[in-house]
Protein backbone atom coordinates (compact mmCIF):
# COMPACT_ATOMS: atom_id res chain seq x y z
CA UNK A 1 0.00 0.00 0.00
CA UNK A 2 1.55 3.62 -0.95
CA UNK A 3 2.43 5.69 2.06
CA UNK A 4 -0.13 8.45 2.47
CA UNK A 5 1.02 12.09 2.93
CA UNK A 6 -0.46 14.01 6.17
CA UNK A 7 0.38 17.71 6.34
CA UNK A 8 -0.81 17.76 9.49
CA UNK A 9 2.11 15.41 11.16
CA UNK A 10 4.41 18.54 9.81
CA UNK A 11 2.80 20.95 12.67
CA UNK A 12 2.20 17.70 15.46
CA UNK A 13 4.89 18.45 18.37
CA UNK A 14 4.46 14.83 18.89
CA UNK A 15 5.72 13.98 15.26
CA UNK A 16 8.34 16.44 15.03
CA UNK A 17 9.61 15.58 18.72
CA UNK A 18 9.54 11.98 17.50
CA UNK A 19 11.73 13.00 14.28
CA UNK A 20 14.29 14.91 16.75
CA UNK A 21 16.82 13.03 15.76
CA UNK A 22 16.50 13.72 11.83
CA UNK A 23 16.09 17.56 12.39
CA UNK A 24 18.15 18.43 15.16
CA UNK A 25 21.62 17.64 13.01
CA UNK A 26 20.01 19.67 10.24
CA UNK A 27 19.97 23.10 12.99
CA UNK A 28 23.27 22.87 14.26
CA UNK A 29 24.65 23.04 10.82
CA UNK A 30 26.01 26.97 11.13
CA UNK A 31 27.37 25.50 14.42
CA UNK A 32 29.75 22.64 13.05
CA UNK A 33 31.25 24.63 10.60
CA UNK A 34 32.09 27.41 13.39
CA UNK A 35 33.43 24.63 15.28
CA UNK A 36 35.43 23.10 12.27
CA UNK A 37 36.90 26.09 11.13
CA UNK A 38 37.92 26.75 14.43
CA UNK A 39 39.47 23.86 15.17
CA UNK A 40 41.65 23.92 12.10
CA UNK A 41 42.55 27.51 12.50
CA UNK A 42 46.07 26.60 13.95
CA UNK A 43 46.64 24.22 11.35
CA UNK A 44 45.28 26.61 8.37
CA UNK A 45 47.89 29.07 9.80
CA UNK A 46 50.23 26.82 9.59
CA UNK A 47 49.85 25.42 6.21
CA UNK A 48 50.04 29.10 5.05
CA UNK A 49 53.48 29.31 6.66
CA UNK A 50 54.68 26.40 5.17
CA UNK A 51 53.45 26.88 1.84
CA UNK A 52 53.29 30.73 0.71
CA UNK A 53 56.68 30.48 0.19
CA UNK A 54 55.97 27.99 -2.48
CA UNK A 55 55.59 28.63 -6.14
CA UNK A 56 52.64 28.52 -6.88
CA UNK A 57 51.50 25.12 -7.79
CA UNK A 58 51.13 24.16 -11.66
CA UNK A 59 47.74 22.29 -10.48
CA UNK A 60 45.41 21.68 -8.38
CA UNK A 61 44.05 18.74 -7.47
CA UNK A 62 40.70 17.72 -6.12
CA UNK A 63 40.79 13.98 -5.46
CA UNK A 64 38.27 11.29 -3.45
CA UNK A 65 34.91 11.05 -3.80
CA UNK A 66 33.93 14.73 -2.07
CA UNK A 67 35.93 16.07 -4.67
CA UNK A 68 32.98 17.45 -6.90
CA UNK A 69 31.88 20.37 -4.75
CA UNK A 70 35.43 21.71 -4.76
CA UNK A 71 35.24 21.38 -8.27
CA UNK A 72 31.93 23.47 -8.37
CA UNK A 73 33.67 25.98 -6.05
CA UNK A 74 36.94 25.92 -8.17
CA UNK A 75 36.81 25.54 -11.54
CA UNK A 76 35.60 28.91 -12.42
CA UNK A 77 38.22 31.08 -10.64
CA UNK A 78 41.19 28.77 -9.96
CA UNK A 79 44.41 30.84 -11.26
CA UNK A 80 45.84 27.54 -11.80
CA UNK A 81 44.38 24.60 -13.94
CA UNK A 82 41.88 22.40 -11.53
CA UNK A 83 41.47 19.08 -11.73
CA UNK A 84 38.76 16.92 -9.52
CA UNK A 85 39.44 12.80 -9.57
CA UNK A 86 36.75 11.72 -7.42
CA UNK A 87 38.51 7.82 -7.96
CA UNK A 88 41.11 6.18 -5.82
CA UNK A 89 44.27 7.50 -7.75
CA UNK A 90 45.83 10.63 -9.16
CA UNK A 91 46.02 11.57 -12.82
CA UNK A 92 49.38 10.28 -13.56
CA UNK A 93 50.95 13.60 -14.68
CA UNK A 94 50.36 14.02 -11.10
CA UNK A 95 54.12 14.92 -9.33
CA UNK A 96 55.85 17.29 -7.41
CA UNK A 97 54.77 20.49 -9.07
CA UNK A 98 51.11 19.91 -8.00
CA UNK A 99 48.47 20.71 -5.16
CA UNK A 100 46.69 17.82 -4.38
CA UNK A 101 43.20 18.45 -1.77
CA UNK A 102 41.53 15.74 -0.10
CA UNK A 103 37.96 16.18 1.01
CA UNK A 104 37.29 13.13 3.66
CA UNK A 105 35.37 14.29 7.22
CA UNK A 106 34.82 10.83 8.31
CA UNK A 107 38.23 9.67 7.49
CA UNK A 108 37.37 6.11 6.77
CA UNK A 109 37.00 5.79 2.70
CA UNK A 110 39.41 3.67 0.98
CA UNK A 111 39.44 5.39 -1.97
CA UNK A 112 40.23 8.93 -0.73
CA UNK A 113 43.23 6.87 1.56
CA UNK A 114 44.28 5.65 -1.76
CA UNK A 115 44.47 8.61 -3.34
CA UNK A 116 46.52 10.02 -0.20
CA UNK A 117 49.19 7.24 -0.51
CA UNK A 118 49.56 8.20 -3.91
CA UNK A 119 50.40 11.91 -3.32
CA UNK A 120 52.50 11.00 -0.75
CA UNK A 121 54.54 8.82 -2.90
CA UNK A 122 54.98 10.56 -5.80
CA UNK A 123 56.20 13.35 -3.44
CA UNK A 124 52.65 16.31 -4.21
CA UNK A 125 51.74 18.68 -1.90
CA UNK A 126 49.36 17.29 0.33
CA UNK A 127 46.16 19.02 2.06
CA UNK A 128 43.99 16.60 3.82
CA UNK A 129 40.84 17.36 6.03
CA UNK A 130 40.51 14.24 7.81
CA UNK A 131 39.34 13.17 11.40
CA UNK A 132 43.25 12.63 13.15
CA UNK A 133 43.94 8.88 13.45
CA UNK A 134 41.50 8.29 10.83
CA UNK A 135 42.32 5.69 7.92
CA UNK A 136 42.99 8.75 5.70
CA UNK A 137 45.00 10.43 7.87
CA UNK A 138 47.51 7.59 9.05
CA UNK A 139 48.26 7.90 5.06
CA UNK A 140 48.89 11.86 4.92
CA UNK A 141 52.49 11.25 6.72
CA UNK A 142 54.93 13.20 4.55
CA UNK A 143 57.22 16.23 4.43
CA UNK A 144 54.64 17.71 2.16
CA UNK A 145 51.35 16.73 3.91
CA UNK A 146 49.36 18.68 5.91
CA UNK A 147 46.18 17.29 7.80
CA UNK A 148 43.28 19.89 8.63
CA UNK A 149 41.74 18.10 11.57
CA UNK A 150 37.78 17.22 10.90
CA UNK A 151 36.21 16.37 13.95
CA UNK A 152 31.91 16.33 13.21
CA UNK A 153 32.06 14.00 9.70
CA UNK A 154 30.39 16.79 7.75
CA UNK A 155 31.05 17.45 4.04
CA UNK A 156 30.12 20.92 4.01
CA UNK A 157 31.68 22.11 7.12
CA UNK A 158 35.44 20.63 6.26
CA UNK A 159 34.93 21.74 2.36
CA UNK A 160 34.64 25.62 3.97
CA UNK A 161 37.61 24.82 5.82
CA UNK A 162 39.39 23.87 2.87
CA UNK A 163 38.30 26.46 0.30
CA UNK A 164 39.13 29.20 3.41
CA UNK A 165 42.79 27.46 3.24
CA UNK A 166 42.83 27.99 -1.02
CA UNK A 167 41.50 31.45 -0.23
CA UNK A 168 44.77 32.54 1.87
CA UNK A 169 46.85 31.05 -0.51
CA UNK A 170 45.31 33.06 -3.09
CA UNK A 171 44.20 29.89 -5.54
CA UNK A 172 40.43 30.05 -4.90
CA UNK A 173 37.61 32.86 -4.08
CA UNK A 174 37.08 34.51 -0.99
CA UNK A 175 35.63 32.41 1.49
CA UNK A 176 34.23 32.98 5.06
CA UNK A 177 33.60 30.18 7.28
CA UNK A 178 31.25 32.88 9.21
CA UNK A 179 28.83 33.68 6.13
CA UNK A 180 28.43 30.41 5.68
CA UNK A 181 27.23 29.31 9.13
CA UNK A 182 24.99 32.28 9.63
CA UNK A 183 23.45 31.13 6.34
CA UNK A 184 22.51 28.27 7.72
CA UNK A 185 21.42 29.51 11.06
CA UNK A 186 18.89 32.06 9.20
CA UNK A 187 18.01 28.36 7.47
CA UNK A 188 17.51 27.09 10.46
CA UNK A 189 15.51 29.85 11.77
CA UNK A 190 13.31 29.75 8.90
CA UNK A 191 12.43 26.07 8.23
CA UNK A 192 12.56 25.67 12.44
CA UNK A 193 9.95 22.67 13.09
CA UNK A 194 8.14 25.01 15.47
CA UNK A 195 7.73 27.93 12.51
CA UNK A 196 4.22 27.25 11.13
CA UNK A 197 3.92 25.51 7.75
CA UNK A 198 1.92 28.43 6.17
CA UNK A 199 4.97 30.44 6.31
CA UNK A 200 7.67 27.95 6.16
CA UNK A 201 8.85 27.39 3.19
CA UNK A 202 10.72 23.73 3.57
CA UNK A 203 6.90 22.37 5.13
CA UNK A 204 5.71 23.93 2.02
CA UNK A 205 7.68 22.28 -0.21
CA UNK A 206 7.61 19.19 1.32
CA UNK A 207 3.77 19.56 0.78
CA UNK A 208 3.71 20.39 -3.01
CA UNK A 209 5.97 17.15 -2.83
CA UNK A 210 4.03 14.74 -0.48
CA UNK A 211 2.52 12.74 -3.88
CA UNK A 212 4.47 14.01 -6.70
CA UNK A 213 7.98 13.08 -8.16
CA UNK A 214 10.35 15.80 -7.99
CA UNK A 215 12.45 17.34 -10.84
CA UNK A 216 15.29 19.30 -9.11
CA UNK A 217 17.00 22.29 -11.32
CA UNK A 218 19.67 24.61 -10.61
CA UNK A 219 21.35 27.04 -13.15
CA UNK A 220 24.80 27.52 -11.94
CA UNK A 221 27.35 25.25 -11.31
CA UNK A 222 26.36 24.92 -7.34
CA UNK A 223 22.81 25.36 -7.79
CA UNK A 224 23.26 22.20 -9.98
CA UNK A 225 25.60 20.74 -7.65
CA UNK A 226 23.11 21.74 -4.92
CA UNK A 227 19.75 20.13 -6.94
CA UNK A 228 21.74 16.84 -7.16
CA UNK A 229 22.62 16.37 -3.40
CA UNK A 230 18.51 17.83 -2.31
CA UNK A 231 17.38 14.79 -4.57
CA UNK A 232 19.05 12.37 -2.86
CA UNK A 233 18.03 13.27 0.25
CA UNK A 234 14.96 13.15 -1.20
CA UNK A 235 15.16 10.01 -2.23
CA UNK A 236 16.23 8.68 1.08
CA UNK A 237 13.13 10.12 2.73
CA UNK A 238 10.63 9.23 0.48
CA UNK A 239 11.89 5.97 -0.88
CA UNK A 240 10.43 7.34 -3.76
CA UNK A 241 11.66 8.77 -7.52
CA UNK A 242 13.35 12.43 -7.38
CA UNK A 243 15.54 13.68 -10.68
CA UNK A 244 18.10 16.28 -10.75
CA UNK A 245 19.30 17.31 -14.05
CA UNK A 246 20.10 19.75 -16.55
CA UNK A 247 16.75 21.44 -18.31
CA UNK A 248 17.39 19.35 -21.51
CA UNK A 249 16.73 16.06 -19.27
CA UNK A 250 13.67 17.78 -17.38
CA UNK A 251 12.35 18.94 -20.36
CA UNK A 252 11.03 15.72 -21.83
CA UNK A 253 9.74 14.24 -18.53
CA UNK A 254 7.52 17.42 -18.40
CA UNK A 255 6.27 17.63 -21.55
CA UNK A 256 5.42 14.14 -21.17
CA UNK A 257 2.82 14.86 -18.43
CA UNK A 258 -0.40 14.99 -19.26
CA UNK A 259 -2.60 17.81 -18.17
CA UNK A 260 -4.92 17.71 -15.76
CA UNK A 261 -9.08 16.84 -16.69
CA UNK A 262 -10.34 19.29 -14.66
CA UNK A 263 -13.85 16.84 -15.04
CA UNK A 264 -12.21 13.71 -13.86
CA UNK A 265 -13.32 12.44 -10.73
CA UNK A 266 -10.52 12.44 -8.27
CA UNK A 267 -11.94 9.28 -6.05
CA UNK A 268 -12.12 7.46 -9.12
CA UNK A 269 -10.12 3.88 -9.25
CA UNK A 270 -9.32 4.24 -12.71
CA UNK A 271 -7.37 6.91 -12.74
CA UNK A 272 -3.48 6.83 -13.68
CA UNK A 273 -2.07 6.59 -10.49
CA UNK A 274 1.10 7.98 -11.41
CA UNK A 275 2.59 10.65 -9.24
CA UNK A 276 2.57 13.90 -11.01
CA UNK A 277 6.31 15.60 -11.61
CA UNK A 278 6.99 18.96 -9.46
CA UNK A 279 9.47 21.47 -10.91
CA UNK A 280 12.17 22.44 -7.94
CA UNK A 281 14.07 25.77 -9.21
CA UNK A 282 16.99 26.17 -6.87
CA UNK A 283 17.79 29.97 -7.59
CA UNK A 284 20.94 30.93 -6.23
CA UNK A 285 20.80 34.29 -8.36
CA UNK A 286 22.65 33.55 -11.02
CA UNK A 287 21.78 35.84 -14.09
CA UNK A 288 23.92 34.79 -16.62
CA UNK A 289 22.07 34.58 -19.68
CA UNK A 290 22.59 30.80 -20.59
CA UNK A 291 20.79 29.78 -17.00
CA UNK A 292 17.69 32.43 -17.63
CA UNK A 293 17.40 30.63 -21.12
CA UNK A 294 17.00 27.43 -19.36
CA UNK A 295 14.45 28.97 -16.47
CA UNK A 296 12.38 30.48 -18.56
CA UNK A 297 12.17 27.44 -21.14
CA UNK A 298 11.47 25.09 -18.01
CA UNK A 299 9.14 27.62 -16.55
CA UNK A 300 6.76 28.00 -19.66
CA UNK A 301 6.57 23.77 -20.49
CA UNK A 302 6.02 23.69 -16.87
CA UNK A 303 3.11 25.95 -17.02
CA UNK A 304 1.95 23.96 -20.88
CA UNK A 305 1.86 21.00 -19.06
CA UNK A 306 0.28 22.09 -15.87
CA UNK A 307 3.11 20.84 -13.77
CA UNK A 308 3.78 22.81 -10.35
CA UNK A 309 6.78 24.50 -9.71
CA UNK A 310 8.20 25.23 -6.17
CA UNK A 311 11.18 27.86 -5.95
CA UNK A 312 13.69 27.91 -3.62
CA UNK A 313 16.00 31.53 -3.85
CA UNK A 314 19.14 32.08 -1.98
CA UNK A 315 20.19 35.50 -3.44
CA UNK A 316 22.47 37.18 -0.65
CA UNK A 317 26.29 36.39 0.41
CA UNK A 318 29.17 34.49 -1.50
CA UNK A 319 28.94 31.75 -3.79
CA UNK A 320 29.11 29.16 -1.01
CA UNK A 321 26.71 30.77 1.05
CA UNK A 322 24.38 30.75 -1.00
CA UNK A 323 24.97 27.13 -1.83
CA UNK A 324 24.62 26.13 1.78
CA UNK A 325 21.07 27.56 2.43
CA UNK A 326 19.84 26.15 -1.03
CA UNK A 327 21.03 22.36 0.38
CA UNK A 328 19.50 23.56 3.32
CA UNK A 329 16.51 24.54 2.67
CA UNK A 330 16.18 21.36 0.26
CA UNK A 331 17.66 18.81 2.92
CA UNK A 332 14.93 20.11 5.66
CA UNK A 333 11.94 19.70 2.99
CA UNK A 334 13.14 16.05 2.73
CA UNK A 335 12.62 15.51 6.74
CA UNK A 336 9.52 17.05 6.45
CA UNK A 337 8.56 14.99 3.59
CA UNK A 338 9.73 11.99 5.64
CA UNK A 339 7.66 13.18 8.40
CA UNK A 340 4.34 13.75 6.49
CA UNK A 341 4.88 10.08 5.49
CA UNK A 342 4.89 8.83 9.00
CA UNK A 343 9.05 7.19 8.11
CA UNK A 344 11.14 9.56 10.20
């Protein structure tokens, strides 16, 4: 039998005390990443020493699996060529000439310890955020490595720490650990479980998504990055369908749906059954003209096809702060969506 949405579970201090456990990590986001950053301050200061005095590397080098969001941080402004390799090696022009960055909070992937070993041996320079005495970091042991101490397991919160480290050595954007955790605080504030769903807008998603499939689009390069990590969440709290994609693969799925008979009888057995898809716009307010092409082309099949569409907007601070409130906001609609279908 399909689980049956009930908005009212998303307002029951019963059901959200019961789902404590799901939301409670989700409001002391803006807090881990005060406490990371702070706890790799000394080591951040002393990674500058060592390497200012550097020449500047000929690359940089994202590897392990977190590499990606580096990437989407990166790519664009990097004054050096950047590379992710999200698999357990290094490219093999990989050598002493190059920056290699490790991404791995919890310390225990293989792949990322791999990777690690590999710098190490062909002699890189090595930045690691890793729990210490983790799998990954017994492998960062080198002249060259340096290990940013991770202490909470959380992606976000060590990849701020990281891109604050790129920042002082002038290879990567301005970053502040400090606009990104009061971005997610005013997250938190804003899709709180005790802030009423008619004016919370991560309830209100999770609503417009409690029997639909969801079809998660961002424009940029983080909104994108963004869409794809909210629609796995999604996933895991629904158990359910959710796409993220670029508007040429959303396209087709919505002008696939049929519309609506405004006649049909909504008790009626027969009809199709079939969850109806929900347009998600994550708008971080990017205005390039490519990524209002897309919006507006998604926007009007949405409306020909009388599919929904839900917005989320994050329009205010840098790049990754605006990133962080968009996963947010997206990651607390899933727990409500979880909750509405009684499986927090």
């Amino acid at each position: 039998m399909a689980e049956i949405f009930d908005d009212s579970r998303l307002d029951d201090e019963s059901a959200l005390a019961a789902a404590d456990d799901l939301l409670r990590p989700l409001a002391e986001a803006g807090a881990r990443v005060r406490r990371e950053a702070g706890a790799a301050a000394e080591a951040i200061e002393e990674a500058v020493s060592s390497l200012a005095g550097d020449p500047r590397p000929r690359a940089v080098i994202a590897a392990g699996p977190d590499s990606r969001l580096l990437r989407a941080v990166l790519e664009p402004c990097c004054p050096v060529p950047f590379v992710a390799w999200p698999g357990p090696s290094l490219p093999g022009w990989a050598g002493t000439l190059d920056l290699v960055v490790v991404l791995a909070p919890e310390g225990d992937d293989a792949g990322a310890a791999s990777a690690v070993a590999e710098a190490v041996r062909r002699g890189c320079r090595l930045v690691v955020a890793a729990a210490p005495g983790s799998l990954v970091a017994r492998h960062a042991v080198g002249r060259d490595a340096i290990l940013l101490p991770a202490s909470a397991g959380d992606q976000l919160a060590m990849a701020v720490v990281m891109l604050e480290l790129l920042d002082r050595l002038d290879l990567g954007p301005e970053s502040d650990p400090e606009a990104v955790a009061v971005a997610l605080d005013e997250v938190a504030i804003t899709c709180s479980p005790y802030r009423d769903l008619a004016v919370n807008p991560a309830k209100i998603l999770a609503i417009a998504l409690g029997d639909a499939t969801p079809l998660v689009w961002g424009g940029s390069v983080l909104a994108a990055r963004a869409a794809r990590r909210v629609a796995e969440s999604l996933r895991r709290s629904s158990g359910r369908a959710a796409l993220a994609g670029d508007a040429e693969h959303l396209l087709p799925v919505m002008a696939a749906t049929r519309s609506r008979d405004l006649f049909a009888d909504p008790f009626a057995d027969e009809g199709d059954g079939e969850p109806r898809p929900v347009l998600v716009v994550l708008d971080d307010g990017a205005e390039d003209p490519i990524v209002r092409e897309q919006r507006g082309r998604l926007q009007a099949t949405a409306q020909r096809h009388d599919v929904r569409v839900e917005t989320l907007t994050a329009g205010e601070g840098e790049d990754v702060a605006r990133y962080a409130a968009l996963l947010a906001t997206g990651t607390y609609a899933a727990a409500y969506l979880a909750i509405g279908l009684g499986r927090s």
